[in-house]
C-alpha atoms as a PDB file:
ATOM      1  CA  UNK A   1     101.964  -1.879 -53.870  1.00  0.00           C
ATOM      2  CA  UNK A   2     100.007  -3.280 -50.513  1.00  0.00           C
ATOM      3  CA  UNK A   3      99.943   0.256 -49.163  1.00  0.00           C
ATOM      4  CA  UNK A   4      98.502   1.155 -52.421  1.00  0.00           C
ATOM      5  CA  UNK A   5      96.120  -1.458 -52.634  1.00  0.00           C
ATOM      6  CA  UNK A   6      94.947  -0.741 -48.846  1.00  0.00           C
ATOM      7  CA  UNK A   7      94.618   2.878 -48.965  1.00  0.00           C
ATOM      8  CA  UNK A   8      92.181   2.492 -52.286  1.00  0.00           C
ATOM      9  CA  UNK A   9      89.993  -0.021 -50.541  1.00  0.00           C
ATOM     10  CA  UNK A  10      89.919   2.052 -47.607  1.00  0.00           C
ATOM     11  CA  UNK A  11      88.719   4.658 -49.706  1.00  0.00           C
ATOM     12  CA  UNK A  12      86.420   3.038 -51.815  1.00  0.00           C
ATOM     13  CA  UNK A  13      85.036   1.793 -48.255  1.00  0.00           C
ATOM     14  CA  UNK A  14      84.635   5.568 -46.768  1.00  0.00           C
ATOM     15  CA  UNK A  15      83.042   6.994 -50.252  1.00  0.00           C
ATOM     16  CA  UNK A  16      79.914   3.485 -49.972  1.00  0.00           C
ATOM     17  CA  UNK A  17      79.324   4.741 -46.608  1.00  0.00           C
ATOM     18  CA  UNK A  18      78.941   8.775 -47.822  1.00  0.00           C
ATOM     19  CA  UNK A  19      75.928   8.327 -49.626  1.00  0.00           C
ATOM     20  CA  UNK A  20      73.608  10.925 -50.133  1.00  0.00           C
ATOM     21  CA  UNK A  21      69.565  11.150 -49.904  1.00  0.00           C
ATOM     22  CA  UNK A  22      68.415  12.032 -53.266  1.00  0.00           C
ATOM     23  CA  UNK A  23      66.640  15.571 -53.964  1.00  0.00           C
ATOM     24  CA  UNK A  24      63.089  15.482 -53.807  1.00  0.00           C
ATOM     25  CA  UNK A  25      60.910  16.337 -57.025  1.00  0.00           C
ATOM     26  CA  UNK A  26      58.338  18.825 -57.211  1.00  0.00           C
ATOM     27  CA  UNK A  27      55.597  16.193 -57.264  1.00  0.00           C
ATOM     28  CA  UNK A  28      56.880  14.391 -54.320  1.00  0.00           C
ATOM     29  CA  UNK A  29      57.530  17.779 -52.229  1.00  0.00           C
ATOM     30  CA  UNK A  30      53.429  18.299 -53.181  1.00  0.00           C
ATOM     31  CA  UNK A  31      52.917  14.948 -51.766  1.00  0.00           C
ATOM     32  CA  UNK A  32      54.118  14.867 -48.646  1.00  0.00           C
ATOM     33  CA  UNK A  33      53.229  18.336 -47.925  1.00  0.00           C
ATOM     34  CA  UNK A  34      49.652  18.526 -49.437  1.00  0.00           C
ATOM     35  CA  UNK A  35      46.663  17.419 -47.636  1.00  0.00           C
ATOM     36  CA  UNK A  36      42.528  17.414 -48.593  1.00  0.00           C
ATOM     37  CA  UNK A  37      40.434  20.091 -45.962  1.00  0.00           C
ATOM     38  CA  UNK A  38      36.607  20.127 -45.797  1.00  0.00           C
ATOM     39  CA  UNK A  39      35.392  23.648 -46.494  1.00  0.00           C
ATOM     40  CA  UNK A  40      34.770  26.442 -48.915  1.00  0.00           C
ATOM     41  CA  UNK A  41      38.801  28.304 -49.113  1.00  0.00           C
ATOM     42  CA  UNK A  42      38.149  31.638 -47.293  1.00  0.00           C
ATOM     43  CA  UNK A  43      37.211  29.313 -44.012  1.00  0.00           C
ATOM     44  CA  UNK A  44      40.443  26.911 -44.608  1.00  0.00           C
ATOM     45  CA  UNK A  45      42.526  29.878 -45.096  1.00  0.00           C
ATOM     46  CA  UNK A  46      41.641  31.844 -41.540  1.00  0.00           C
ATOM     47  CA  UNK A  47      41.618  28.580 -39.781  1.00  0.00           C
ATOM     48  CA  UNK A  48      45.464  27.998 -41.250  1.00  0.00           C
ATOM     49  CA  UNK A  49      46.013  31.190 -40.092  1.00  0.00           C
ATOM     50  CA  UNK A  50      44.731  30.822 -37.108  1.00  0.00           C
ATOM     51  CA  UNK A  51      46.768  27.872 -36.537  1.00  0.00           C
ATOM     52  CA  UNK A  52      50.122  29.806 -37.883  1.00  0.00           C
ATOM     53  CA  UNK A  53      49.515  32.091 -35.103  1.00  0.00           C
ATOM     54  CA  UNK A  54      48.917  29.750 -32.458  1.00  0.00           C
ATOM     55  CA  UNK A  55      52.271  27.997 -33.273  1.00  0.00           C
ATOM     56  CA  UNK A  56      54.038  31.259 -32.581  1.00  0.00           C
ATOM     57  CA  UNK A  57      55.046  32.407 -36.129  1.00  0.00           C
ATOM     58  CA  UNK A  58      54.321  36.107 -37.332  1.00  0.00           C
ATOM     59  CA  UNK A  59      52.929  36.614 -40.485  1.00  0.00           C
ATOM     60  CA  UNK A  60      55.592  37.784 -43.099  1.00  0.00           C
ATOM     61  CA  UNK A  61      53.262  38.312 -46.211  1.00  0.00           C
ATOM     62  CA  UNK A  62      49.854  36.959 -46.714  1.00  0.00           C
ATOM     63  CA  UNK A  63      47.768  37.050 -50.479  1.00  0.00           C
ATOM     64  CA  UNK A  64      44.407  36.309 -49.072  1.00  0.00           C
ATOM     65  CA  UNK A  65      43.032  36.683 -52.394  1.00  0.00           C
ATOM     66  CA  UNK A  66      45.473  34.319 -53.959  1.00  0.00           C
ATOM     67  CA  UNK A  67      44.860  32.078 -51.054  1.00  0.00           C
ATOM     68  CA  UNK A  68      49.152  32.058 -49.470  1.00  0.00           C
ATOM     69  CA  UNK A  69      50.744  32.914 -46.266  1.00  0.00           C
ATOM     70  CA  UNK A  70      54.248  33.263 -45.029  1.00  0.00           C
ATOM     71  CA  UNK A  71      55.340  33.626 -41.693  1.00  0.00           C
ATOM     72  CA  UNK A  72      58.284  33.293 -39.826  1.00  0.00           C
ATOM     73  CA  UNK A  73      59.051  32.259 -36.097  1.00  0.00           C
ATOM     74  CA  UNK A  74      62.343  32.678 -34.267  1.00  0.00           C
ATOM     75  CA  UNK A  75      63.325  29.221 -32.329  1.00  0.00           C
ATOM     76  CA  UNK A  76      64.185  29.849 -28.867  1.00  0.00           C
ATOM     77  CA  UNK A  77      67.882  29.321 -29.672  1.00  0.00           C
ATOM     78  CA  UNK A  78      68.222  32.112 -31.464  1.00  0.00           C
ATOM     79  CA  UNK A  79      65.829  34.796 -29.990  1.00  0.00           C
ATOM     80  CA  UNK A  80      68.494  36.318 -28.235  1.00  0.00           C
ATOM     81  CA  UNK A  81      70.569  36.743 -31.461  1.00  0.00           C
ATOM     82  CA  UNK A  82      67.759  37.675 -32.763  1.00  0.00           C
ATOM     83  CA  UNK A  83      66.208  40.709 -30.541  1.00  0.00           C
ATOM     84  CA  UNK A  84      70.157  41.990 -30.679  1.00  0.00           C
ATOM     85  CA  UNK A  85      70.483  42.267 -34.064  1.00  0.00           C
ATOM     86  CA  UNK A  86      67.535  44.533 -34.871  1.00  0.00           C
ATOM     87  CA  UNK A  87      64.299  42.207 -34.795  1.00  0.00           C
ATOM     88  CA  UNK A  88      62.890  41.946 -38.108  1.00  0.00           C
ATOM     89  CA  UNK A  89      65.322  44.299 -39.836  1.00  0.00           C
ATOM     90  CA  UNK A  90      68.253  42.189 -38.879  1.00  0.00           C
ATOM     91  CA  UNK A  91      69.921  39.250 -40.165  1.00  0.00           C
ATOM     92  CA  UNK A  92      69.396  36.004 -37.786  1.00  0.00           C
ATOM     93  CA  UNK A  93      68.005  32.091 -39.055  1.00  0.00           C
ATOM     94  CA  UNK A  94      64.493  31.787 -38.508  1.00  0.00           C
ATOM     95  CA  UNK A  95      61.988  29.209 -39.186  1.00  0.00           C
ATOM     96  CA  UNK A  96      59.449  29.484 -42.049  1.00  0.00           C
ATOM     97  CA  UNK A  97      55.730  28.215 -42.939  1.00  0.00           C
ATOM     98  CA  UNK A  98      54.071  28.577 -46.109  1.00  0.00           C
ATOM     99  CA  UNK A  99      50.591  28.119 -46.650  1.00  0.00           C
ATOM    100  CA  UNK A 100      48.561  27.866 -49.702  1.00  0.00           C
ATOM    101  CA  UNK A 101      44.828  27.257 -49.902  1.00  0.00           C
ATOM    102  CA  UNK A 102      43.081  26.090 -53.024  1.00  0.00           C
ATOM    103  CA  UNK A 103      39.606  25.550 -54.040  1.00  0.00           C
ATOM    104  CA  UNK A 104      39.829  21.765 -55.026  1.00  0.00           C
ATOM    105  CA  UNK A 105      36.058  21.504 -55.482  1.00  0.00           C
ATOM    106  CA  UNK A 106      32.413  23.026 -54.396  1.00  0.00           C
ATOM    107  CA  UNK A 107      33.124  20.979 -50.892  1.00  0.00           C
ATOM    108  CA  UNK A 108      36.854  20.897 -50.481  1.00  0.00           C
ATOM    109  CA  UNK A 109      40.153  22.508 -50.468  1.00  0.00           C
ATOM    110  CA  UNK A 110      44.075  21.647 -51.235  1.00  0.00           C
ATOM    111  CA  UNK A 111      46.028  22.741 -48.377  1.00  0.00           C
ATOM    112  CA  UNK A 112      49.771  22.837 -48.761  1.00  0.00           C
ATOM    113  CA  UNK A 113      52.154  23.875 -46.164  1.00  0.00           C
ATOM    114  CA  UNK A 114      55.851  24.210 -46.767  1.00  0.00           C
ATOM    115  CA  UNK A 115      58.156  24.318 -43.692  1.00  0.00           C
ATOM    116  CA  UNK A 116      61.696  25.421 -43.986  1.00  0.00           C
ATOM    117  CA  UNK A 117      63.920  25.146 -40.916  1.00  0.00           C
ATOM    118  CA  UNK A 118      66.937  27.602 -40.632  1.00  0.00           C
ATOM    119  CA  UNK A 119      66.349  27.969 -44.660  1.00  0.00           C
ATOM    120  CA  UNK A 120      66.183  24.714 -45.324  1.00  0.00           C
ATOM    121  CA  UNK A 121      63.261  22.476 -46.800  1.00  0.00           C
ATOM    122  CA  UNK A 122      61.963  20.811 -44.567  1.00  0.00           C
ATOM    123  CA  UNK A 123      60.150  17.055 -45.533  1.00  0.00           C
ATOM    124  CA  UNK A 124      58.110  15.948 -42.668  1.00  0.00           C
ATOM    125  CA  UNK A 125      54.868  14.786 -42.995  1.00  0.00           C
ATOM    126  CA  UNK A 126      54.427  14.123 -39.405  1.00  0.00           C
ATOM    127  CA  UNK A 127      54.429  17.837 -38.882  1.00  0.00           C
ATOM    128  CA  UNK A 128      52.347  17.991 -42.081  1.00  0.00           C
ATOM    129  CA  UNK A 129      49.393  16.243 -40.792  1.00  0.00           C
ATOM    130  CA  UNK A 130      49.857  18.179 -36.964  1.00  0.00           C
ATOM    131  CA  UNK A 131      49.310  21.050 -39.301  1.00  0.00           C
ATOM    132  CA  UNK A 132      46.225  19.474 -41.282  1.00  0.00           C
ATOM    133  CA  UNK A 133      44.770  18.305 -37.782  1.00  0.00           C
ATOM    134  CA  UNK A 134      44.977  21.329 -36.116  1.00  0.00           C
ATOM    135  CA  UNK A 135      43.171  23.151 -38.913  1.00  0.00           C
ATOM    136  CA  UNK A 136      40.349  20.499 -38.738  1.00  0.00           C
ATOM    137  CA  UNK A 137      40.072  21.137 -35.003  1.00  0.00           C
ATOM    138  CA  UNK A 138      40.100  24.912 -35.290  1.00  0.00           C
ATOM    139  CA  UNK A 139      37.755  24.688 -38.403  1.00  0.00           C
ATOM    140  CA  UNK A 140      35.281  22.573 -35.954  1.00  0.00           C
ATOM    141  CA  UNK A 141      35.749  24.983 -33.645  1.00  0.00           C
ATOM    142  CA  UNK A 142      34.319  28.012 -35.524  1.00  0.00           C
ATOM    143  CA  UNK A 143      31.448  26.295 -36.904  1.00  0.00           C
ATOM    144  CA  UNK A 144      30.295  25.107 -33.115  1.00  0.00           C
ATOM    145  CA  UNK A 145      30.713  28.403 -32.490  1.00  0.00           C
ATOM    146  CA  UNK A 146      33.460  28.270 -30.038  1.00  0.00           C
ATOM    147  CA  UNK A 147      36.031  31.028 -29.235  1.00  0.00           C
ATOM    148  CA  UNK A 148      38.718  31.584 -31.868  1.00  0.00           C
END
């Protein structure tokens, strides 16, 4: 009866200390991964894109009229997998970005980016607001009339 009574405290002790991060909702996914950008949407949009670029990821379909983006980027740990198994064509984990741009008001724009990490959802609003700062810079950029 002890060894009984041990091995279910035991367990009851190794299930408390498995718990599990709830699943985000749609609203909070929007929140942490939505951010307010200055600007009429066609110049938000190429200065995303612009930044997409510059943080090595191709482009894997782009609506510019819809105002999205995805791209992809191979991490370094996989490139070699990657290039071996027929580039694009082939099957290796890759990082994605999604971008979506939307006229919020005559002054402003919505900018969402998504970021999923070997397929996975990624919730980071650090790298959210890297994203939304770089776009700000670039953005200042074009209208000073600095190189792209």
């Amino acid at each position: 009866m002890r060894r009984l009574l041990a091995s279910a405290a035991l367990l009851a002790s190794l299930l408390a200390a498995c718990e599990t991060t709830p699943e985000l909702t749609p609203t909070q996914w929007e929140a942490i991964e939505t951010r307010r950008v200055d600007g009429k949407r066609d110049q938000v949009l190429r200065a995303a894109s612009a930044v997409v670029l510059d943080d090595g990821y191709y482009f894997a379909a782009s609506d510019f009229a819809a105002g999205t983006l995805t791209a992809a980027k191979v991490p370094s740990t996989q490139q070699d997998a990657f290039q071996r198994s027929g580039g694009m064509t082939g099957h290796s984990p890759i990082d994605m970005i999604s971008i979506w741009v939307v006229q919020a008001d005559p002054v402003s724009c919505s900018l969402r980016v998504q970021y999923r990490d070997f397929g996975t959802h990624i919730s980071s609003p650090e790298r959210v607001s890297a994203f939304w700062t770089a776009v700000q810079r670039r953005m200042l950029k074009d209208q000073a009339g600095g190189a792209p």
